[in-house]
Protein backbone atom coordinates (compact mmCIF):
# COMPACT_ATOMS: atom_id res chain seq x y z
CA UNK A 1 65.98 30.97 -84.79
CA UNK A 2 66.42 27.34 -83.14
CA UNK A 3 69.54 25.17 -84.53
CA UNK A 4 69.06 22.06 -86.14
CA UNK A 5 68.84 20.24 -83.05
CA UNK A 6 66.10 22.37 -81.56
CA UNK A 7 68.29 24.50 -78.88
CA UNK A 8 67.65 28.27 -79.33
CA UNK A 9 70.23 30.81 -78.26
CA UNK A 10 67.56 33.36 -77.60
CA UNK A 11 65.68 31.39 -75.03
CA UNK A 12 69.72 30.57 -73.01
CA UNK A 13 69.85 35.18 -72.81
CA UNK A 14 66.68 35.53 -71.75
CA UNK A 15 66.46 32.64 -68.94
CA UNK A 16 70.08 33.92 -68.04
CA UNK A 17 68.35 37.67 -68.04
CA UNK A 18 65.28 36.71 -66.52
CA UNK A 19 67.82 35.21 -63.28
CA UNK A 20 69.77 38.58 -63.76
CA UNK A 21 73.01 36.66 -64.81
CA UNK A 22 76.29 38.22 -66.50
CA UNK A 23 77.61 35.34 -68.24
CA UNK A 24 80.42 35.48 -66.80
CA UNK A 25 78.42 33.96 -63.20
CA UNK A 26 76.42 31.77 -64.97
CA UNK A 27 79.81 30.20 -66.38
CA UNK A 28 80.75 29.70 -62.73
CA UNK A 29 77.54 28.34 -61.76
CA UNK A 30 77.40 25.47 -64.43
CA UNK A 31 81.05 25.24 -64.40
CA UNK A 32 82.13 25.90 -68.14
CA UNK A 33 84.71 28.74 -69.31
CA UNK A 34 82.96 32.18 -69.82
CA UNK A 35 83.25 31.54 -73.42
CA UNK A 36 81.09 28.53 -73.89
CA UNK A 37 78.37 30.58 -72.98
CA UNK A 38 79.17 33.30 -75.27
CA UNK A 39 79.06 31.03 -78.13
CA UNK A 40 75.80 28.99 -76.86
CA UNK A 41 74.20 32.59 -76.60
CA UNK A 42 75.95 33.59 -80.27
CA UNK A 43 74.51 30.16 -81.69
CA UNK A 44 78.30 29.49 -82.26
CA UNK A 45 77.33 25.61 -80.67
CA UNK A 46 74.57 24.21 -78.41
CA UNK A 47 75.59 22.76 -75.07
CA UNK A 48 75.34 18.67 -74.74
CA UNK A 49 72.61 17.57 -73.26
CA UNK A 50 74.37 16.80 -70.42
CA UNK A 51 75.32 20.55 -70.07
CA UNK A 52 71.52 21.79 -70.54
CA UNK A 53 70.09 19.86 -67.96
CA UNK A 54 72.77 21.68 -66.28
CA UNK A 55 71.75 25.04 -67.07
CA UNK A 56 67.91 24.09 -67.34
CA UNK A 57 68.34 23.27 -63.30
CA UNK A 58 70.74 26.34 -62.41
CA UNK A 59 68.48 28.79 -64.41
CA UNK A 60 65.17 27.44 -63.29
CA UNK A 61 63.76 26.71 -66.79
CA UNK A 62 62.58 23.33 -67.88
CA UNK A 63 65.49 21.87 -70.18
CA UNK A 64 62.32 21.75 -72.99
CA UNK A 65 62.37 25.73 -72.73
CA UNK A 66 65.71 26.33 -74.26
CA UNK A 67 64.07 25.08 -78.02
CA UNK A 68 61.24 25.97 -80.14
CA UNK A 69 61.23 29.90 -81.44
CA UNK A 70 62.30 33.21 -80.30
CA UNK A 71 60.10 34.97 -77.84
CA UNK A 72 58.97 38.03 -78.34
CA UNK A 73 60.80 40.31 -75.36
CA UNK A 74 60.34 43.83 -74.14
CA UNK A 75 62.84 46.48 -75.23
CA UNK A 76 65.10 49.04 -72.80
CA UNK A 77 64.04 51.59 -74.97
CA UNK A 78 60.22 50.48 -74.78
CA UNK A 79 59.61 50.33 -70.97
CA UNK A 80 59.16 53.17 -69.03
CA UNK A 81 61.66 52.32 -66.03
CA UNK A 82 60.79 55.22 -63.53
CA UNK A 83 64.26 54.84 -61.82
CA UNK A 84 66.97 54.05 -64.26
CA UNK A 85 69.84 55.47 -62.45
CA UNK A 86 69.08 53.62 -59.45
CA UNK A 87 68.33 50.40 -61.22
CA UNK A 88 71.33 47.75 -61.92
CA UNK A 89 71.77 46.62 -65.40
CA UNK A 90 70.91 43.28 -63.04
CA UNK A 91 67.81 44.37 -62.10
CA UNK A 92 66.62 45.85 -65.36
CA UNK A 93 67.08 42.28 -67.10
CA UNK A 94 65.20 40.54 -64.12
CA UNK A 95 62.20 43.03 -64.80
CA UNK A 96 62.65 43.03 -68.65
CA UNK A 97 62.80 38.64 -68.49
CA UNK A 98 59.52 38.66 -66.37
CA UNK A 99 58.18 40.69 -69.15
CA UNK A 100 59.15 38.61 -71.74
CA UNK A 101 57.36 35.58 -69.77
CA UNK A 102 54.18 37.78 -69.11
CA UNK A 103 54.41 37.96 -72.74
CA UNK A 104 54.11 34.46 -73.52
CA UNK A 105 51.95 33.28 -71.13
CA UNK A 106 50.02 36.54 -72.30
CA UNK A 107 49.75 35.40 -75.77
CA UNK A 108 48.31 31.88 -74.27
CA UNK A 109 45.37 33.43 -72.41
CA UNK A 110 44.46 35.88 -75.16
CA UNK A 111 43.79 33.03 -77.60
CA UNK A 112 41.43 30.97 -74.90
CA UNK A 113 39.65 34.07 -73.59
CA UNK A 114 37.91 37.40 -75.20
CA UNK A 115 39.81 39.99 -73.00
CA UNK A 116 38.53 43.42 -72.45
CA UNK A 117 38.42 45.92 -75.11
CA UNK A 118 41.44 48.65 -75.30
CA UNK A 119 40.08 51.71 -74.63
CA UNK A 120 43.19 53.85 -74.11
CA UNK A 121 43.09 57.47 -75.32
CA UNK A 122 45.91 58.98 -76.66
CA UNK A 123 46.74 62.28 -74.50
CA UNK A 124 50.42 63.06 -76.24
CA UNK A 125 50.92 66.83 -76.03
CA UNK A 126 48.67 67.33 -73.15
CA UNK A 127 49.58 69.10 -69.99
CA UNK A 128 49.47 66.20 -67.02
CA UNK A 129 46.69 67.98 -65.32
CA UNK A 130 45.02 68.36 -68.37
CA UNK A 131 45.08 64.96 -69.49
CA UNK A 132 44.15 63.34 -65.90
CA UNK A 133 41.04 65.62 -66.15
CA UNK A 134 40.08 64.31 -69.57
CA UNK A 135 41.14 61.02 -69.03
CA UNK A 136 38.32 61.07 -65.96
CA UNK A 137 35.60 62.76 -68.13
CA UNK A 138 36.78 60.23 -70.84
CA UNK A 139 35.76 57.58 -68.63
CA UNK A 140 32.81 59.13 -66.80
CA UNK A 141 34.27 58.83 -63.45
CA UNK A 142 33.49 62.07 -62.30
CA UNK A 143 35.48 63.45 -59.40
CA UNK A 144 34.93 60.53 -57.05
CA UNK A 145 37.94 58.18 -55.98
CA UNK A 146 39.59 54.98 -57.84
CA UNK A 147 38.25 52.00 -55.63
CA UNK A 148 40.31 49.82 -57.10
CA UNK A 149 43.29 51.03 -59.82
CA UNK A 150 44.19 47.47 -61.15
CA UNK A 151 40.68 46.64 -61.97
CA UNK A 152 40.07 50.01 -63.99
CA UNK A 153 42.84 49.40 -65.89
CA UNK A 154 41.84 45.84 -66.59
CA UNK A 155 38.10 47.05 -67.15
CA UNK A 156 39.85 49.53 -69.64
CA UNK A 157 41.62 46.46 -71.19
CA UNK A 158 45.39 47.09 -70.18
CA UNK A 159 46.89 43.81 -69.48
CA UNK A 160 48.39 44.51 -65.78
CA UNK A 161 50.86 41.75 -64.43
CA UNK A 162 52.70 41.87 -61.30
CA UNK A 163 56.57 41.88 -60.84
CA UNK A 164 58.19 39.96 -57.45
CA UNK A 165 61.51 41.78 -56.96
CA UNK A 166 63.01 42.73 -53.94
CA UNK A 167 64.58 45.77 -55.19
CA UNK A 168 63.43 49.72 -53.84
CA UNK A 169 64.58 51.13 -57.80
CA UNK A 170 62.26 48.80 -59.38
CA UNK A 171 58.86 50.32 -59.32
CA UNK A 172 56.95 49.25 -62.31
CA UNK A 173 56.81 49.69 -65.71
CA UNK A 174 54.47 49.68 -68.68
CA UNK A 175 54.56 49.89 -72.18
CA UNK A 176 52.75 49.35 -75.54
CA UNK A 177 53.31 45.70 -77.40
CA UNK A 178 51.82 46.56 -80.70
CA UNK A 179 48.15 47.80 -80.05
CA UNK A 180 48.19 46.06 -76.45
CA UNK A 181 49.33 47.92 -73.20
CA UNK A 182 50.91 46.47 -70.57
CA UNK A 183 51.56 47.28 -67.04
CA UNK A 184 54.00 45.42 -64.30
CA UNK A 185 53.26 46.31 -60.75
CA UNK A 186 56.02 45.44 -58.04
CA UNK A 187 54.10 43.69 -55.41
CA UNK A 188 57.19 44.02 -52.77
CA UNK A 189 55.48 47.76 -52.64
CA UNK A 190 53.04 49.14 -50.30
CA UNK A 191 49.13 48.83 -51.14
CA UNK A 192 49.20 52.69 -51.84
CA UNK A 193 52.30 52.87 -53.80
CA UNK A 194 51.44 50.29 -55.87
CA UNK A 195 48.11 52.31 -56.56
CA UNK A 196 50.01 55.26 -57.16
CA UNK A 197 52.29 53.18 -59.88
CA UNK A 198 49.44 51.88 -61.39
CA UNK A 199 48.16 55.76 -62.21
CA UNK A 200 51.73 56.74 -63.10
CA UNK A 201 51.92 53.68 -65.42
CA UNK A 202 48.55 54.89 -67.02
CA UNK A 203 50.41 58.61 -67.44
CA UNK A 204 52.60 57.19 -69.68
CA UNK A 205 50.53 54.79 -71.97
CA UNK A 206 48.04 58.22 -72.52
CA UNK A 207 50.59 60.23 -72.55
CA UNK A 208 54.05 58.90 -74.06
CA UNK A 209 52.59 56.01 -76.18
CA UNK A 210 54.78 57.41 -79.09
CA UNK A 211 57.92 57.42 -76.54
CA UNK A 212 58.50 61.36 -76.15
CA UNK A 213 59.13 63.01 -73.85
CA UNK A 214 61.56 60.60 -72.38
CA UNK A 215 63.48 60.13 -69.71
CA UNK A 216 63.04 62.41 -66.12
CA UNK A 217 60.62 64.69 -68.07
CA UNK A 218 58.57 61.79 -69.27
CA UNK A 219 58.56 60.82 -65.41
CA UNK A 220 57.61 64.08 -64.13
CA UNK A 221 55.14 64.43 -66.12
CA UNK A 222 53.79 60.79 -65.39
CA UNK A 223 53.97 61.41 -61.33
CA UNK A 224 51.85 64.87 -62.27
CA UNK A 225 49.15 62.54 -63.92
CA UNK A 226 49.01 60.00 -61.20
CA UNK A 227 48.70 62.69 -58.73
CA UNK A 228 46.27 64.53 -60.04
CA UNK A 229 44.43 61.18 -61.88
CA UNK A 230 44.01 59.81 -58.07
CA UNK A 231 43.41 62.93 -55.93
CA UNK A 232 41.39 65.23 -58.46
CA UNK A 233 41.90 69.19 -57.67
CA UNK A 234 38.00 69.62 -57.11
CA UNK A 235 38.16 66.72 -54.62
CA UNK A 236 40.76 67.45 -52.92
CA UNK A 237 39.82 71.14 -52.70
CA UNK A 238 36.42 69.87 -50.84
CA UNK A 239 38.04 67.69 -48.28
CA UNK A 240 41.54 68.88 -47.47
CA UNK A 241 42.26 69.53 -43.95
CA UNK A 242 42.37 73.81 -42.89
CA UNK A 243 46.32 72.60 -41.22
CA UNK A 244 47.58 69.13 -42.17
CA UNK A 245 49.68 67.38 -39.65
CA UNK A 246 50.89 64.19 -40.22
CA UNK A 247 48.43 62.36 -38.45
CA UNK A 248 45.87 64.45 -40.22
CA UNK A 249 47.05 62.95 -43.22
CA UNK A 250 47.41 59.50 -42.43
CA UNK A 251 43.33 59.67 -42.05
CA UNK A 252 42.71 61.79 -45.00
CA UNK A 253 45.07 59.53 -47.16
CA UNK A 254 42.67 56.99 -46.98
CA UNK A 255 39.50 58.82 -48.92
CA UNK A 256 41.89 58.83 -52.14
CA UNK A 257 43.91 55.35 -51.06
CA UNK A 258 47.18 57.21 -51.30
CA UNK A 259 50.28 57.24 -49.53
CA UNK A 260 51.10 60.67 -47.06
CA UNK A 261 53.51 61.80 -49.08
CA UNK A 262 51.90 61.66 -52.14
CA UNK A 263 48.97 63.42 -50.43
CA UNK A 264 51.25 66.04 -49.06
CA UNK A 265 52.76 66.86 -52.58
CA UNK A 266 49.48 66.92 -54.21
CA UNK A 267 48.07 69.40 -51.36
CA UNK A 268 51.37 71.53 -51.79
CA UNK A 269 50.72 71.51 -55.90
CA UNK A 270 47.59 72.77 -55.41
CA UNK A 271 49.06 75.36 -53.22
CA UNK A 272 46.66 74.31 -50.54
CA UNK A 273 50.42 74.37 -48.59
CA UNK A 274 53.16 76.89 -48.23
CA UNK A 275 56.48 75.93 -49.12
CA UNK A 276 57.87 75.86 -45.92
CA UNK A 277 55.03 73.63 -44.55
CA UNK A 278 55.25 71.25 -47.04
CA UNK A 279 59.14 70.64 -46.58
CA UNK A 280 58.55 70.19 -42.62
CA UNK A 281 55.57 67.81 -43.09
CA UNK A 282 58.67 66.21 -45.51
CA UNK A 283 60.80 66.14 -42.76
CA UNK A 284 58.31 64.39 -40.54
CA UNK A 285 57.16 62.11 -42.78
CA UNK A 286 61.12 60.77 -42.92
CA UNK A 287 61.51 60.86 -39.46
CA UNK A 288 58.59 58.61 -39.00
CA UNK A 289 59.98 56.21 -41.80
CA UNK A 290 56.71 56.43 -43.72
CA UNK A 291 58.57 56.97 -46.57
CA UNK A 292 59.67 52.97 -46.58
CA UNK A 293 56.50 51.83 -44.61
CA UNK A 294 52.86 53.15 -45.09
CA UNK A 295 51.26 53.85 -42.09
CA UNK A 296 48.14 51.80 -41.66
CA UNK A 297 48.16 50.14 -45.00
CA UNK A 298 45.34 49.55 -47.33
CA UNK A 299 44.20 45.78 -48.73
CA UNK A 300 46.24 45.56 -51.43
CA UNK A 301 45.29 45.51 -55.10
CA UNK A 302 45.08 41.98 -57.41
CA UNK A 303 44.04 41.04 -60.59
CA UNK A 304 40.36 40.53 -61.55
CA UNK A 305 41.47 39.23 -65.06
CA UNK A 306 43.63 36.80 -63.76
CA UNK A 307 41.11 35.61 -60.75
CA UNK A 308 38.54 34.71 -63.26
CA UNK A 309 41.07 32.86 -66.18
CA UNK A 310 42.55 30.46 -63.48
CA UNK A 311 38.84 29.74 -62.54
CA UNK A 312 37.67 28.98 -65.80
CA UNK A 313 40.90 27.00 -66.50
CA UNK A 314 40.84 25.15 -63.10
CA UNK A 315 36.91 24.03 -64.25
CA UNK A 316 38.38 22.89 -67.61
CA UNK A 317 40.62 20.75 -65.71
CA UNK A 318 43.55 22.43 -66.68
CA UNK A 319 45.78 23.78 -62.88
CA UNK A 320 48.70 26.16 -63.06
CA UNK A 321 50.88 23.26 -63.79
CA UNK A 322 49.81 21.58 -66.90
CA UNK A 323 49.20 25.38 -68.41
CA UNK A 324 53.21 25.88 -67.06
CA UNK A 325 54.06 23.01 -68.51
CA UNK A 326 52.48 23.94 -72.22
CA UNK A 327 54.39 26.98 -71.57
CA UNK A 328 57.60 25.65 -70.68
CA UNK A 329 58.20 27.51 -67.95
CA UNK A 330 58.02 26.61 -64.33
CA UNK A 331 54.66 27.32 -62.54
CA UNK A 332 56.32 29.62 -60.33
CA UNK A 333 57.03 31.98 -62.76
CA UNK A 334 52.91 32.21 -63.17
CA UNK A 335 52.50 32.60 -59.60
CA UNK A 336 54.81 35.78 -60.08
CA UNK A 337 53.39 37.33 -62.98
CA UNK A 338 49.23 37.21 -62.02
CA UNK A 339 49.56 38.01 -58.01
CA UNK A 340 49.98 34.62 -56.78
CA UNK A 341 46.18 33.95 -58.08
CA UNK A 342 47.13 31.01 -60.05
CA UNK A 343 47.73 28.77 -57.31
CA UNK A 344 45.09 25.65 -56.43
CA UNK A 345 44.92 22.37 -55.32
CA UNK A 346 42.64 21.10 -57.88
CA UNK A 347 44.89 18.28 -60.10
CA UNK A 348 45.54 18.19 -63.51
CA UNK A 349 45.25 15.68 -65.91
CA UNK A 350 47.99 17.19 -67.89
CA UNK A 351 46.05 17.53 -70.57
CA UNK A 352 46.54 20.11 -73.29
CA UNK A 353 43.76 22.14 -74.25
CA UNK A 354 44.12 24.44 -77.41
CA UNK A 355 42.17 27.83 -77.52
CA UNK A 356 40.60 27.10 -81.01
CA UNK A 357 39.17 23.83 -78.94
CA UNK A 358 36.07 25.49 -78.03
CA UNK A 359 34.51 29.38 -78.20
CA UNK A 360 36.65 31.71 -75.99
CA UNK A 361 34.89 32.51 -72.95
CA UNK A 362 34.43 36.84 -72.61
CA UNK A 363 35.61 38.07 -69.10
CA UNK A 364 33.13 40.01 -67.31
CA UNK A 365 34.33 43.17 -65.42
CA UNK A 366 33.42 45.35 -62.94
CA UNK A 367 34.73 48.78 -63.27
């Protein structure tokens, strides 16, 4: 709820979240005692307006952000965070705020455009082999390779933003709003561990969508979907190398776009590789610091969705900025959230167009 003069606590935690803030920095950044920003959060009293512009500048929001209502935000409990114990409580906020905005702007683009149709099953209670097998016939792919894993999850109507934080614990994460899934893909990641994500992201909205198993089972059992989701036994079976070497790998990896250690794990689950083999192509792979840096990197993935809304907005007249500016958020923040593909040169007239305006335009796909 806003106060009477239109500031709204909420909005103050999740900007100061978003910038992954304890209160007690953000007092020492706009120079007030810790507890003036306990009670602006509490709704105790508003900051002047002096003070907002303040915060507004420090926190990177537009002063007119900090009113209207609440905003619907993503919950600890309802984000599968692949690497809580590595993760600050920092860095957790910082990916939680970004999905908070991907939210919002979320809820903008779903009322101008027709976005794909959900088409999610749910796998709960399957085995993660199981499921990636059914999940394939499910979708008639057959045993042939993911070209592209952001655009099958778009084509299969999960919302899929992307996440710009420099931090190795934050992955990704995904999770169900309602009936709508959503995905956040690090893009500080490597083309092929970003793919791999994107499959164990899709592990857990089949498979956990009513949040159990959770924690490091619920992982496991979301990197045993990816892995077998992206390199499918049969395939894998047909084209795996008689004694893998590292370099053997690094050319293989590429027929399933996967990293060389996930390709080595997968060929060791499979049993295609002894134990002991498996740990010394481990120990290689470390020594060659491919475990950091993918050798010979793929193009990376981007948003379809996304490439075709700013399009259709940018020919409305409406850029990046005038939608950031409905949104009350700075147009960086879009740039972060849809892979940068929000950026252009063509002007706005600021205008404000509303989605019942005209018919929503229906994104086309390619699978």
């Amino acid at each position: 709820m806003s106060s009477p003069g239109g500031f709204n606590p909420s909005r103050l935690t999740l900007a100061r979240r978003r910038r992954g803030l304890t209160k007690i920095r953000l007092s020492s950044l706009v120079d007030v005692e810790p507890r003036s920003i306990t009670a602006y959060e509490s709704g105790e009293f508003s900051p002047d307006d002096e003070r907002l512009q303040v915060l507004a500048r420090v926190l990177r929001f537009p002063a007119s952000f900090f009113s209207g209502d609440a905003l619907a935000e993503p919950l600890p409990d309802a984000a599968s965070f692949r690497s809580l114990k590595k993760m600050t409580a920092g860095q957790r906020d910082i990916a939680l705020g970004c999905g908070a905005v991907a939210l919002h702007l979320n809820a903008s683009l779903e009322k101008r455009f027709s976005m794909p149709r959900i088409d999610i099953p749910n796998l709960a209670g399957q085995e993660p082999e199981a499921a990636a097998y059914m999940l394939r016939q499910y979708w008639q792919l057959g045993e042939q390779p993911v070209k592209n894993m952001v655009h099958l999850l778009e084509f299969r109507g999960v919302r899929v933003f992307s996440l710009v934080i420099d931090a190795e614990a934050v992955d990704a994460y995904s999770m169900w709003r309602g009936d709508l899934p959503f995905v956040f893909l690090n893009t500080h990641k490597s083309a092929e561990h970003g793919r791999f994500d994107a499959a164990h992201e899709l592990g857990h909205l089949a498979l956990h969508r009513h949040g159990s198993p959770q924690g490091q089972a619920a992982e496991r059992e979301a990197d045993a979907f990816a892995s077998a989701f992206l390199m499918p036994r049969a395939s894998v079976l047909a084209h795996a190398p008689r004694f893998p070497t590292v370099d053997v790998l690094i050319e293989r990896k590429k027929l399933w776009g996967v990293s060389v250690a996930a390709l080595n794990y997968r060929l060791h689950s499979i049993g295609l590789v002894s134990d002991w083999h498996y740990r010394s192509l481990c120990i290689e792979i470390a020594k060659r610091g491919y475990r950091k840096s993918e050798p010979q990197e793929m193009k990376r993935e981007t948003s379809q969705v996304f490439a075709k809304v700013f399009s259709s907005l940018r020919e409305t007249g409406i850029s990046r900025a005038a939608l950031a500016a409905e949104l009350d958020i700075d147009p960086q923040e879009i740039d972060q959230l849809v892979f940068g593909l929000a950026i252009s040169g063509v002007p706005s007239n600021g205008a404000r167009v509303k989605g019942s305006d005209r018919p929503r335009p229906t994104l086309t796909l390619v699978e």
